[in-house]
N, C-alpha and C. Protein backbone atom coordinates (compact mmCIF):
# COMPACT_ATOMS: atom_id res chain seq x y z
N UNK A 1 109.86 120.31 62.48
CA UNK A 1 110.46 119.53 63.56
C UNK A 1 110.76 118.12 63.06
N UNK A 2 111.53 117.29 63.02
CA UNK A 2 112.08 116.32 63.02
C UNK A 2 111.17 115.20 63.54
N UNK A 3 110.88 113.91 62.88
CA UNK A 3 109.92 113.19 63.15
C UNK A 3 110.91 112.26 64.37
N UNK A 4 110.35 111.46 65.25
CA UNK A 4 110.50 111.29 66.64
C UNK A 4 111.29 109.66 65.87
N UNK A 5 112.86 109.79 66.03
CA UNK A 5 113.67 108.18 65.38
C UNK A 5 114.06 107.63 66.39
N UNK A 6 113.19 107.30 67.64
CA UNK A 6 113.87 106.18 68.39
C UNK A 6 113.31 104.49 68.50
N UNK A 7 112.75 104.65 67.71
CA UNK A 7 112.22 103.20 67.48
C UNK A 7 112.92 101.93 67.39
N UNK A 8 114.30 102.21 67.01
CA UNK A 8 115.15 101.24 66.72
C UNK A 8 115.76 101.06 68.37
N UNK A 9 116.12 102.33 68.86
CA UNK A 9 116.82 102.08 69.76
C UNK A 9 115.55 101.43 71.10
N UNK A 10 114.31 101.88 71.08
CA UNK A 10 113.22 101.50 72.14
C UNK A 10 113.36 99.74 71.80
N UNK A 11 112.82 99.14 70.65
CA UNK A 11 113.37 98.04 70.69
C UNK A 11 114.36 96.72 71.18
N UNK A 12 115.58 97.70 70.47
CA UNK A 12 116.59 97.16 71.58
C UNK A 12 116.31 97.36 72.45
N UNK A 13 116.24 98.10 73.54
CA UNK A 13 116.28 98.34 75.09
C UNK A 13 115.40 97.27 75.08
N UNK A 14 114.07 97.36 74.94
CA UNK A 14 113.08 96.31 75.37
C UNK A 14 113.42 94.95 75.34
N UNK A 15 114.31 94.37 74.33
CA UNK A 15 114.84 93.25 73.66
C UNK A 15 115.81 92.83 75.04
N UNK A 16 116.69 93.72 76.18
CA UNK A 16 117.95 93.72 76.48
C UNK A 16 116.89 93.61 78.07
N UNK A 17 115.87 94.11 78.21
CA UNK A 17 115.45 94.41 79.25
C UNK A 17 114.42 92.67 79.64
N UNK A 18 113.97 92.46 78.49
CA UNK A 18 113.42 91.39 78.22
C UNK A 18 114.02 89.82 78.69
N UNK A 19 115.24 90.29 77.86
CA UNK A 19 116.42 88.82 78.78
C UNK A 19 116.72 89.52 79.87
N UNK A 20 116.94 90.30 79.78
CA UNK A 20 117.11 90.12 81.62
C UNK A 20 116.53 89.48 82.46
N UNK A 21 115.38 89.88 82.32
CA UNK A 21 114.56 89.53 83.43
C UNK A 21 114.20 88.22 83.40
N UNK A 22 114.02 87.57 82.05
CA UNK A 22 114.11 86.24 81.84
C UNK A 22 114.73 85.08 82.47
N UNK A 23 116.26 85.89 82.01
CA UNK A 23 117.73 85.16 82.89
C UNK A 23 117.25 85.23 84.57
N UNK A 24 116.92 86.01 84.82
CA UNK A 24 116.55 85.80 86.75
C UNK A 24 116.24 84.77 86.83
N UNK A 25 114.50 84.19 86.47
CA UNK A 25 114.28 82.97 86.78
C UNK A 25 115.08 81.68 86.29
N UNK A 26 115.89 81.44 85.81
CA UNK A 26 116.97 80.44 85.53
C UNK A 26 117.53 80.02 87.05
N UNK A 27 117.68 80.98 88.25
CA UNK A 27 117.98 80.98 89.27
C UNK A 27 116.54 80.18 90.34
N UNK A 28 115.91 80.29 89.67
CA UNK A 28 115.15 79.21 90.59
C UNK A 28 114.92 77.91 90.40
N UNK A 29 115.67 77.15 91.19
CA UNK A 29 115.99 75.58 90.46
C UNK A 29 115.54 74.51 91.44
N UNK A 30 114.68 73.50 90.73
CA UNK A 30 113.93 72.56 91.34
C UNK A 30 115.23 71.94 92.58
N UNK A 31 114.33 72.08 93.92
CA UNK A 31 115.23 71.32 94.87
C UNK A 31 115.36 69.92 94.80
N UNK A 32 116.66 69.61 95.30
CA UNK A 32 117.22 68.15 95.40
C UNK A 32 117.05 67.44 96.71
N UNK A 33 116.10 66.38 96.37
CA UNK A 33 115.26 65.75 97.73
C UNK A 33 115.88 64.48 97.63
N UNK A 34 116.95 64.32 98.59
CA UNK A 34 117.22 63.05 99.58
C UNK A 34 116.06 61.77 99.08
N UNK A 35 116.31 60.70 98.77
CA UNK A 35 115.04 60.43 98.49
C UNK A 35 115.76 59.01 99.90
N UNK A 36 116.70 58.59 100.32
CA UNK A 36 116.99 57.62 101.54
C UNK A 36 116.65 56.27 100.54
N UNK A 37 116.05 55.41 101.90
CA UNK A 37 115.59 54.39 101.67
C UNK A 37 114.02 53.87 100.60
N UNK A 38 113.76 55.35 101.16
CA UNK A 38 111.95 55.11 100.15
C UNK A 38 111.72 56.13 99.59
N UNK A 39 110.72 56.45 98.77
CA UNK A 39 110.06 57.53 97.95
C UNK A 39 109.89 58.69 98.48
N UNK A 40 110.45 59.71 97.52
CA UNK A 40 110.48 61.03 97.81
C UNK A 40 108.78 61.05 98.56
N UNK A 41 108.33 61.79 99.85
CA UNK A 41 107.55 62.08 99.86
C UNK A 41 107.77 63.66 99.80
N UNK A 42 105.77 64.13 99.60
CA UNK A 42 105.33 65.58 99.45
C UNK A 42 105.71 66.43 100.20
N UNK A 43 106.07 66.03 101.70
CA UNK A 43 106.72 66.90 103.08
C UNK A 43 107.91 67.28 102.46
N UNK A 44 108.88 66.59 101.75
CA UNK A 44 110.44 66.47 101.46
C UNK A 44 110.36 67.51 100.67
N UNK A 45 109.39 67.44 99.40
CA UNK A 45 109.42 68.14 98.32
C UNK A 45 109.41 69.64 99.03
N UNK A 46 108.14 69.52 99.60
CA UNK A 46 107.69 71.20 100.07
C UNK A 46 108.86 72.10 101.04
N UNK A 47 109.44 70.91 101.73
CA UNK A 47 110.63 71.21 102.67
C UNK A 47 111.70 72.09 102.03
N UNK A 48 111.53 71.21 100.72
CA UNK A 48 113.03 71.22 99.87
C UNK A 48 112.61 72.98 98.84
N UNK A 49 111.55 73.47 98.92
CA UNK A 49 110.79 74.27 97.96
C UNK A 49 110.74 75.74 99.13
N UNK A 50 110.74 75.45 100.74
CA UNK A 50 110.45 76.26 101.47
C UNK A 50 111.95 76.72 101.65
N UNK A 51 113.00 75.60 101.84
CA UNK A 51 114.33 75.77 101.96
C UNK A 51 114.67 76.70 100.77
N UNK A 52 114.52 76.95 99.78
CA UNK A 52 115.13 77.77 98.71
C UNK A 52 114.34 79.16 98.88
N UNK A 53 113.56 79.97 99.94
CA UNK A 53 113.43 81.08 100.03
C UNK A 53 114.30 82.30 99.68
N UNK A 54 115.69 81.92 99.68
CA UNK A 54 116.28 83.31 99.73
C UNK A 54 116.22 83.48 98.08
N UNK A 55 116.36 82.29 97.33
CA UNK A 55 116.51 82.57 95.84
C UNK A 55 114.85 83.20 95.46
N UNK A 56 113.52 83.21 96.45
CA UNK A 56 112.40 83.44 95.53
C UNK A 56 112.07 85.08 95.98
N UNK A 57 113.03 85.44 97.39
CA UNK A 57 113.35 86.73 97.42
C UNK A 57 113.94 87.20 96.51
N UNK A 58 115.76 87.15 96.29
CA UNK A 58 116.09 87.70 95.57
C UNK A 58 115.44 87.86 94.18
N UNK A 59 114.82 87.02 93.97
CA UNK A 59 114.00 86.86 92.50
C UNK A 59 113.10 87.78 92.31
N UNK A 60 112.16 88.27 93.03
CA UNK A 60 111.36 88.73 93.34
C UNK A 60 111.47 90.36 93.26
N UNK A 61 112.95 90.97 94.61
CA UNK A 61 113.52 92.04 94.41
C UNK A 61 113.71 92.52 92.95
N UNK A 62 114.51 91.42 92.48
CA UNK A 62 115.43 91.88 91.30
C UNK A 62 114.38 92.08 89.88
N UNK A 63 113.33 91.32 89.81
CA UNK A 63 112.50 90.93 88.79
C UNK A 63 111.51 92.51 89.27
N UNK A 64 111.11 93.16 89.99
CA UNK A 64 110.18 94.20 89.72
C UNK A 64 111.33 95.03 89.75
N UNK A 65 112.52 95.36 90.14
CA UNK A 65 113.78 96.49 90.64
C UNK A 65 113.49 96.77 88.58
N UNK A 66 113.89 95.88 87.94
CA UNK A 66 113.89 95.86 86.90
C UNK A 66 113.12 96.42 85.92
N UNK A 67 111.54 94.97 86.15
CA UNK A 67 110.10 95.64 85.97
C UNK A 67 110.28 97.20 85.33
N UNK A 68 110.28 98.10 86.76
CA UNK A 68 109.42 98.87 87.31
C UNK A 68 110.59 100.20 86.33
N UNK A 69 111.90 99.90 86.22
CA UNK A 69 112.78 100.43 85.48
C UNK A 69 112.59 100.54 84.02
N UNK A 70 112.42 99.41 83.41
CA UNK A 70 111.87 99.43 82.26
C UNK A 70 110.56 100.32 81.98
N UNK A 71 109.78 100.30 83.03
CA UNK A 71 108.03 101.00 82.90
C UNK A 71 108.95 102.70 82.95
N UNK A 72 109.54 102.72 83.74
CA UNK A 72 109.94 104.41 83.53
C UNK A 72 110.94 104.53 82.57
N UNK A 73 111.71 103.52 81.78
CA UNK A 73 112.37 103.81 80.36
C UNK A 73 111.44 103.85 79.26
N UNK A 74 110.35 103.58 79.06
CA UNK A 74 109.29 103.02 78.63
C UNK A 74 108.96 105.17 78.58
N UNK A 75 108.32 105.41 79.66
CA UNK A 75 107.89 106.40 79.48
C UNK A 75 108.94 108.03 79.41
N UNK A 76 110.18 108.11 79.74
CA UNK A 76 110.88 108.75 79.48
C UNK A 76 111.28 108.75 77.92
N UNK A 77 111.21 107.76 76.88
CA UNK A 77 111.43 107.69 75.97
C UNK A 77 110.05 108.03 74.89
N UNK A 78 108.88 108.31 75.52
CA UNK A 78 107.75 108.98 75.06
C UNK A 78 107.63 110.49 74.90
N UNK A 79 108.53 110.67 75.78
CA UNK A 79 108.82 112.48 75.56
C UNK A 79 110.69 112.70 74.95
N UNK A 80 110.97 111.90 74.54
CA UNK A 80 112.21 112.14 73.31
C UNK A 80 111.82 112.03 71.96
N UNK A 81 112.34 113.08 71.79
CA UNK A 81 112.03 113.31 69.92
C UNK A 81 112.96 112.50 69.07
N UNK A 82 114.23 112.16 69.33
CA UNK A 82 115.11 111.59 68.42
C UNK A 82 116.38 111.43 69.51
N UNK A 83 117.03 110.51 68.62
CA UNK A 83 118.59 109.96 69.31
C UNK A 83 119.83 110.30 68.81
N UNK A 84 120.92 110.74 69.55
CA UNK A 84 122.68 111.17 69.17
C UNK A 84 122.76 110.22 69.76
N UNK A 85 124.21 110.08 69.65
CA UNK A 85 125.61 109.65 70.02
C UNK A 85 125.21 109.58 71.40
N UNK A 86 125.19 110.52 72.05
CA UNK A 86 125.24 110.73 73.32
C UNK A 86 124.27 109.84 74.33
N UNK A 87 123.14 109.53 73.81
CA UNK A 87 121.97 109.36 74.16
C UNK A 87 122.09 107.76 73.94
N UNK A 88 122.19 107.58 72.75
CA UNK A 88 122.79 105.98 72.54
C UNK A 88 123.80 105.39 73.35
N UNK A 89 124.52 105.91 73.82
CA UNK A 89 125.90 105.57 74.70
C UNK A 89 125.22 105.13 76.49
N UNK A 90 124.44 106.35 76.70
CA UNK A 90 123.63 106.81 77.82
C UNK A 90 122.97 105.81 77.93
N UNK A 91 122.53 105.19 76.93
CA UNK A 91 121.29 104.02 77.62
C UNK A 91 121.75 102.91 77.20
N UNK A 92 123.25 102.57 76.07
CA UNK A 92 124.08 101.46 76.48
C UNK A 92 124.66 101.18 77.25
N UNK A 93 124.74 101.98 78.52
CA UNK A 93 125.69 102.13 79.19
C UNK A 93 124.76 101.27 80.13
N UNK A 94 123.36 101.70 80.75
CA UNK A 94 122.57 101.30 81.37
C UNK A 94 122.08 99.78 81.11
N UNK A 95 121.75 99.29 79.49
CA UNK A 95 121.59 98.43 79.47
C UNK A 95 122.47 97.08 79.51
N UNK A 96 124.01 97.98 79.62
CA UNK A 96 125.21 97.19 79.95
C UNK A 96 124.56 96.38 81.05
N UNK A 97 124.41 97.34 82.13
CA UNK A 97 124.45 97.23 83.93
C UNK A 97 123.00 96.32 84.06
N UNK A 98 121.93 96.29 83.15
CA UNK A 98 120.67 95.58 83.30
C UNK A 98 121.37 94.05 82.92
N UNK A 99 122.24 93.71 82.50
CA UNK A 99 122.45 92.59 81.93
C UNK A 99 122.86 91.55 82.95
N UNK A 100 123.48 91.91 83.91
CA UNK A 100 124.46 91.59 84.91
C UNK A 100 123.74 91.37 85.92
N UNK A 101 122.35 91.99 86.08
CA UNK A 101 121.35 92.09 87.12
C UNK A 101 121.71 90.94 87.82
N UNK A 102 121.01 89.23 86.82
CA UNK A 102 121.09 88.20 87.25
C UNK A 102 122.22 87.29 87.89
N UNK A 103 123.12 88.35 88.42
CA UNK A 103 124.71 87.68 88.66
C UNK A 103 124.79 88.12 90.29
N UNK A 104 124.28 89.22 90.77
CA UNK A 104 124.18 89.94 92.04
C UNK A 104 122.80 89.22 92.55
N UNK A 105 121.77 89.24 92.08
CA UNK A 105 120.88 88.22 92.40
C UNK A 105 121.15 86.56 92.88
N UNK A 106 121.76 86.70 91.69
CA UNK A 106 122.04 84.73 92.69
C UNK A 106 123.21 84.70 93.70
N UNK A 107 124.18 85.72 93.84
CA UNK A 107 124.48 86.08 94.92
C UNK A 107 123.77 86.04 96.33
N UNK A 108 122.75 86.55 96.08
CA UNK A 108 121.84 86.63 96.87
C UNK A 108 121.15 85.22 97.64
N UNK A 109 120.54 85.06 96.42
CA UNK A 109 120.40 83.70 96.43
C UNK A 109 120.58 82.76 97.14
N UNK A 110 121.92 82.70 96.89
CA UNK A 110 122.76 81.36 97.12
C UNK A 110 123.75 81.76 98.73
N UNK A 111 123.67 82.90 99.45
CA UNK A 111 124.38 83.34 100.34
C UNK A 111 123.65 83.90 101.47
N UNK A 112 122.50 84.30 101.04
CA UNK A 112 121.42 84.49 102.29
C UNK A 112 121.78 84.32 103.92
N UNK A 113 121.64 82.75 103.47
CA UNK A 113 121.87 82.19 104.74
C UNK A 113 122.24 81.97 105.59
N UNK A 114 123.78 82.16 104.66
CA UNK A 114 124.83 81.65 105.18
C UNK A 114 125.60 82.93 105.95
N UNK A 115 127.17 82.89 106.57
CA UNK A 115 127.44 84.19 106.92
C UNK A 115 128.38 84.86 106.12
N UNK A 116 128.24 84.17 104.84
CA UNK A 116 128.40 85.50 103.58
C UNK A 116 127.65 86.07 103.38
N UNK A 117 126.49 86.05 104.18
CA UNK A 117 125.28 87.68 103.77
C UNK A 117 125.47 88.34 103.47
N UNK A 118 126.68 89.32 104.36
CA UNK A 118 126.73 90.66 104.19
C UNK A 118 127.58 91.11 103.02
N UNK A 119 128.39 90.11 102.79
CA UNK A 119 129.32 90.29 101.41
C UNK A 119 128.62 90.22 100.31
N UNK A 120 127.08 88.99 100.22
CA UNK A 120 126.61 89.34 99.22
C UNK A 120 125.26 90.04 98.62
N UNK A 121 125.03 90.71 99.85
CA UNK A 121 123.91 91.75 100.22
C UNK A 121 124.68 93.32 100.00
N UNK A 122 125.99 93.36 100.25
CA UNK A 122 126.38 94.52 100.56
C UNK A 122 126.98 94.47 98.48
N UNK A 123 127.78 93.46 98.00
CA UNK A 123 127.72 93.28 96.53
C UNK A 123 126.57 93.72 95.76
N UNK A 124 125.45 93.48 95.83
CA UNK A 124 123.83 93.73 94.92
C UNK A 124 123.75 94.90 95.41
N UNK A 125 123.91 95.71 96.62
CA UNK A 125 123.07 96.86 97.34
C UNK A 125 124.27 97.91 95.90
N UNK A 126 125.98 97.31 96.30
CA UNK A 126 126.99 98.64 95.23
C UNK A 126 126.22 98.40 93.85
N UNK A 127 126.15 96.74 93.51
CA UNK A 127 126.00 97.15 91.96
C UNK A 127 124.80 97.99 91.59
N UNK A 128 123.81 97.82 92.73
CA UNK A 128 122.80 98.71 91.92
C UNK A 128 122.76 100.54 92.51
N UNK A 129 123.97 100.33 93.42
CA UNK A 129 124.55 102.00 92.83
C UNK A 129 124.75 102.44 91.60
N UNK A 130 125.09 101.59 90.96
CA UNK A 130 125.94 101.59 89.31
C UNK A 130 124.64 101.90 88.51
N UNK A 131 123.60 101.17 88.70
CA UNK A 131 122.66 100.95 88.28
C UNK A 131 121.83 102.65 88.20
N UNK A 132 121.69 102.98 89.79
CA UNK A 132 121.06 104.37 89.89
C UNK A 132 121.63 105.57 88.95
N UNK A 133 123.53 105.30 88.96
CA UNK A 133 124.01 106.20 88.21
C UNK A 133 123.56 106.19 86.97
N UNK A 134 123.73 105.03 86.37
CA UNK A 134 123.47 104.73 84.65
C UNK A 134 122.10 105.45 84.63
N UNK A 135 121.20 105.05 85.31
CA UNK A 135 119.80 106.01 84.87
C UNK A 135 119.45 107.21 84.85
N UNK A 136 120.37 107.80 86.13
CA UNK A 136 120.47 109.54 86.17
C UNK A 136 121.36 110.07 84.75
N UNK A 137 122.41 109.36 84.44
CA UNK A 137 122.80 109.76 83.20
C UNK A 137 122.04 109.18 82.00
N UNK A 138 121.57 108.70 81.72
CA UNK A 138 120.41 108.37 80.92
C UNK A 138 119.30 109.44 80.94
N UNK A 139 118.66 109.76 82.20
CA UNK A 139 117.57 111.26 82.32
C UNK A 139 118.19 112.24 81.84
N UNK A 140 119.74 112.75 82.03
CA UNK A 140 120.40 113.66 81.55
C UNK A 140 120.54 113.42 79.95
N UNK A 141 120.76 112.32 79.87
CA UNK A 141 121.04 112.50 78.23
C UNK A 141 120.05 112.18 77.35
N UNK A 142 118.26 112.45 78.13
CA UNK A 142 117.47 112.12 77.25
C UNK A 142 116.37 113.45 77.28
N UNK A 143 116.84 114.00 78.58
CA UNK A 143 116.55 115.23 78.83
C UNK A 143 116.94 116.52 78.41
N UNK A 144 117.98 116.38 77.72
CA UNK A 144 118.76 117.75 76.67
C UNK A 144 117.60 118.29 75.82
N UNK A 145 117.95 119.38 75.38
CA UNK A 145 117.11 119.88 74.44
C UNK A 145 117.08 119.97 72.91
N UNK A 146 118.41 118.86 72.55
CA UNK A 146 118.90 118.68 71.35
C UNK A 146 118.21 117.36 70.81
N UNK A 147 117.45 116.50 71.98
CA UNK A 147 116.55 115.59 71.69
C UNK A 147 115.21 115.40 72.72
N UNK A 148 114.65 116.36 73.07
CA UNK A 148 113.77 116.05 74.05
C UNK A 148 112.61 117.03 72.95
N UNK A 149 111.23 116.12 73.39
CA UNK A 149 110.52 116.66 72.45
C UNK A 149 110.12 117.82 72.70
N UNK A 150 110.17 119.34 72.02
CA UNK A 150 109.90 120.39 72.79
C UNK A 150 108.69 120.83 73.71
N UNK A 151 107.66 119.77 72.72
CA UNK A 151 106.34 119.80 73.79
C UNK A 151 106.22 118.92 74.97
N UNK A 152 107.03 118.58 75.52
CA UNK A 152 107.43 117.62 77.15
C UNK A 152 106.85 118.85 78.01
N UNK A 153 105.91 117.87 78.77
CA UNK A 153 105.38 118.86 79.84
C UNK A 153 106.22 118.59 81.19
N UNK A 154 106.85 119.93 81.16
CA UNK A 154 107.89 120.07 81.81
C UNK A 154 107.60 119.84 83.68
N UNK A 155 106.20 119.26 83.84
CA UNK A 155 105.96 118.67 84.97
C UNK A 155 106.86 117.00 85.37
N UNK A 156 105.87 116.55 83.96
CA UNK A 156 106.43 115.40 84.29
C UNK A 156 107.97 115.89 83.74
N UNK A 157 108.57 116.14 83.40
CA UNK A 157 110.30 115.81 83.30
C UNK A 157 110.53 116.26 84.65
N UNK A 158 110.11 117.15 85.80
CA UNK A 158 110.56 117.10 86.50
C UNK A 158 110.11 116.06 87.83
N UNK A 159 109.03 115.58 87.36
CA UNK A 159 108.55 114.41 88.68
C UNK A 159 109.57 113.07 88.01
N UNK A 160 110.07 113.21 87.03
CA UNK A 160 110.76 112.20 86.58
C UNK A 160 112.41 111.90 87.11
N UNK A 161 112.77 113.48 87.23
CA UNK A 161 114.04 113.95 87.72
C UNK A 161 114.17 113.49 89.55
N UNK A 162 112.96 113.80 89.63
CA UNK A 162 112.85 113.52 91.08
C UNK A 162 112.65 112.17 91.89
N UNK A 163 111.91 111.77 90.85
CA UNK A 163 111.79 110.05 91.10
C UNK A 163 113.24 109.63 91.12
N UNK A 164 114.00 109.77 90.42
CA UNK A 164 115.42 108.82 91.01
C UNK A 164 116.25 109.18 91.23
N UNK A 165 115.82 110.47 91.65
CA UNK A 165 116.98 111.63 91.77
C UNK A 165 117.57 111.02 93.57
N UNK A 166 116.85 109.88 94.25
CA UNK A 166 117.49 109.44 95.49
C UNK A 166 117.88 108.24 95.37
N UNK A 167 117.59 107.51 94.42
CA UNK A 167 118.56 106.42 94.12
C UNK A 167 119.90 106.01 94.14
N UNK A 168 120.57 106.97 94.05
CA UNK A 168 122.11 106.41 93.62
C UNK A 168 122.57 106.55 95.54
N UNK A 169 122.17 107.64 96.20
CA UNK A 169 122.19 108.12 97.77
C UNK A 169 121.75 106.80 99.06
N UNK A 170 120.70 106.20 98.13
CA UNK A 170 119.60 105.28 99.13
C UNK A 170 120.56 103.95 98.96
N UNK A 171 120.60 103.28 97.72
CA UNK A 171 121.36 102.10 97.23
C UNK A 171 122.92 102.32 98.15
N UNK A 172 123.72 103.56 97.93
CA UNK A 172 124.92 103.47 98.80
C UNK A 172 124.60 103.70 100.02
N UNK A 173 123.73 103.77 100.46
CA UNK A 173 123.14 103.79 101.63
C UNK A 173 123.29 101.93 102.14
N UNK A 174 122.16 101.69 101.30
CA UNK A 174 122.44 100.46 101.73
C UNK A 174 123.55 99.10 101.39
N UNK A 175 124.49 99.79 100.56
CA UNK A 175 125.71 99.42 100.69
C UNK A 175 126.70 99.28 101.86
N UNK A 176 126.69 100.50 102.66
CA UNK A 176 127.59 100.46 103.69
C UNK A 176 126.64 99.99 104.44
N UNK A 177 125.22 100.02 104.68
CA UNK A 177 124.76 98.80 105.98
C UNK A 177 125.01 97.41 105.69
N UNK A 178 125.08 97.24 104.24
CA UNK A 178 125.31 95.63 103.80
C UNK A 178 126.44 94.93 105.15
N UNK A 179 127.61 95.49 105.34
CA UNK A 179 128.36 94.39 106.01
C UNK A 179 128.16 94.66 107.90
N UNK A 180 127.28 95.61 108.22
CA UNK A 180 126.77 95.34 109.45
C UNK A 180 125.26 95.13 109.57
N UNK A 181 123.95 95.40 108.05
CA UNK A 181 123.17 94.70 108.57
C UNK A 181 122.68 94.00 107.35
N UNK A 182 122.69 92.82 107.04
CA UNK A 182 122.51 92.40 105.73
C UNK A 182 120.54 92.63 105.37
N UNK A 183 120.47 92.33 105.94
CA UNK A 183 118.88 92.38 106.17
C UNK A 183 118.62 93.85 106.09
N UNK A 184 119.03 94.81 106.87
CA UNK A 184 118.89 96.10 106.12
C UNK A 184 119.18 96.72 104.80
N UNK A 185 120.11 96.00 104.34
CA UNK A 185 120.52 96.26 102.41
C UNK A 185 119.42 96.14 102.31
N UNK A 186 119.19 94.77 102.23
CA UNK A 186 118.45 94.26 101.38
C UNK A 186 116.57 94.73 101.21
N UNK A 187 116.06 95.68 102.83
CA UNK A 187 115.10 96.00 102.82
C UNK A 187 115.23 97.56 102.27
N UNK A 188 116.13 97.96 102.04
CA UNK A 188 116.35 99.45 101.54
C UNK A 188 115.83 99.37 100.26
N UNK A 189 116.95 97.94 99.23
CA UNK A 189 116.63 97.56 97.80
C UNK A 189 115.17 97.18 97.66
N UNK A 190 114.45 96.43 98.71
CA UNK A 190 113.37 96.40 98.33
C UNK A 190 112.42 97.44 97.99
N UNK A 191 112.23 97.99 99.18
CA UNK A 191 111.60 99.64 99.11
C UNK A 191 111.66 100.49 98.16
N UNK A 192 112.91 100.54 97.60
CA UNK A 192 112.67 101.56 96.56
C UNK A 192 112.17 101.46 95.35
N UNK A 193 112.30 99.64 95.03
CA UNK A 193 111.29 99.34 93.93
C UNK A 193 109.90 99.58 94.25
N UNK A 194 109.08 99.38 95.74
CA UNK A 194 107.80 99.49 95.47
C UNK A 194 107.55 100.82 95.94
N UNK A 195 108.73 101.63 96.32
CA UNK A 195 108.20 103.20 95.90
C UNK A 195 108.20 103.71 94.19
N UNK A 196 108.99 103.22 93.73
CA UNK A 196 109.49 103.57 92.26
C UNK A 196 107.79 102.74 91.49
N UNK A 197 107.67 101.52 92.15
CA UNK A 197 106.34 100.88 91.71
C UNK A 197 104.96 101.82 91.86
N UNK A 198 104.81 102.47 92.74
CA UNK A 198 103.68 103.37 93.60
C UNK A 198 103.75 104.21 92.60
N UNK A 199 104.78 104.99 91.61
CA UNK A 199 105.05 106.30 91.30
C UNK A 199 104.89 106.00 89.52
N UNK A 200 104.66 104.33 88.91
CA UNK A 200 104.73 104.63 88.18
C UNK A 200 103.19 104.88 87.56
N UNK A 201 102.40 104.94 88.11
CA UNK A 201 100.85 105.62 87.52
C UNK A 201 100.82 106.65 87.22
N UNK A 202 101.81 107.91 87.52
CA UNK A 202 102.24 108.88 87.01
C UNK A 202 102.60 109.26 85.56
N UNK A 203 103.83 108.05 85.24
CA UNK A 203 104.45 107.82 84.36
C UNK A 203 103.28 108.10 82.92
């Protein structure tokens, strides 16, 4: 049997998954306090720190959505024996869509509040449709039998199949509530990270 060559490619991913998540917090930026006639006081500061909530949500979402993605690329790539073409493409494709994370996030961010919500609640809820797809084709193309290690206990490949096998359904789900309930996107996206979080002790 063929000794297990994805080392180069686990790397990268980790390397790609790594800035990502990095780049998020760049989005949380010290508030700008009025300072008037006299010295910033501590009320202003905290005011100015409580006022930027929507950016320590979106931060928050996006930083475990991620997390918790990586922990199950992490372990799907423990039961692959080696990498094609195919498989390389499959999880460039994905780590394309991880890159961008931080762009739908400060969307978020920065629109919360306002009554572009739903435009930019219902924006993060599609892209991480994109997101669900890239990973189901990623399970498919790491799940073949031309690189999957033959001793994969075919439990977990299938609690694996199943874990995000409602992702791409749930996310367009909360796409089309994005522009009638923004607050519902956005609690759909939450949820499924800390179900996907719950599931990865499995992993």
């Amino acid at each position: 049997m063929p000794e297990k060559e994805t080392g180069r490619l686990e790397a990268f991913s980790d390397g790609v998954f790594a800035i990502a998540i990095t780049l998020l917090a760049l989005e949380l930026k010290v508030p700008h306090v009025e300072s008037g006639e006299g010295p910033v006081t501590t009320a202003a500061v905290a005011a100015g720190l409580a006022h930027q909530w929507p950016g320590y949500f979106a931060f928050v979402t996006s930083f475990f959505t991620v997390l918790v993605m990586w922990v199950h690329h992490h372990a799907i790539f423990r039961l692959v024996r080696g990498a094609d073409v195919t498989l390389l493409f499959a999880n460039g494709f994905l780590l394309m869509l991880v890159t961008v994370v931080p762009f739908p996030t400060a969307m978020v961010a920065e629109y919360l509040r306002t009554p572009a919500a739903a435009a930019a609640c219902t924006f993060y809820a599609g892209f991480f449709v994109f997101i669900a797809i890239a990973f189901s084709v990623l399970l498919w193309a790491a799940f073949r039998k031309s690189v999957l290690d033959p001793h994969a206990n075919p439990a977990t490949l299938k609690r694996l199949r199943r874990s995000y096998r409602l992702g791409p359904p749930l996310y367009l789900a909360a796409a089309i509530a994005g522009p009638f309930s923004p607050w519902l996107a956005m609690a759909i996206c939450t949820g499924l990270w800390i179900v996907w979080a719950a599931t990865t002790r499995e992993c």
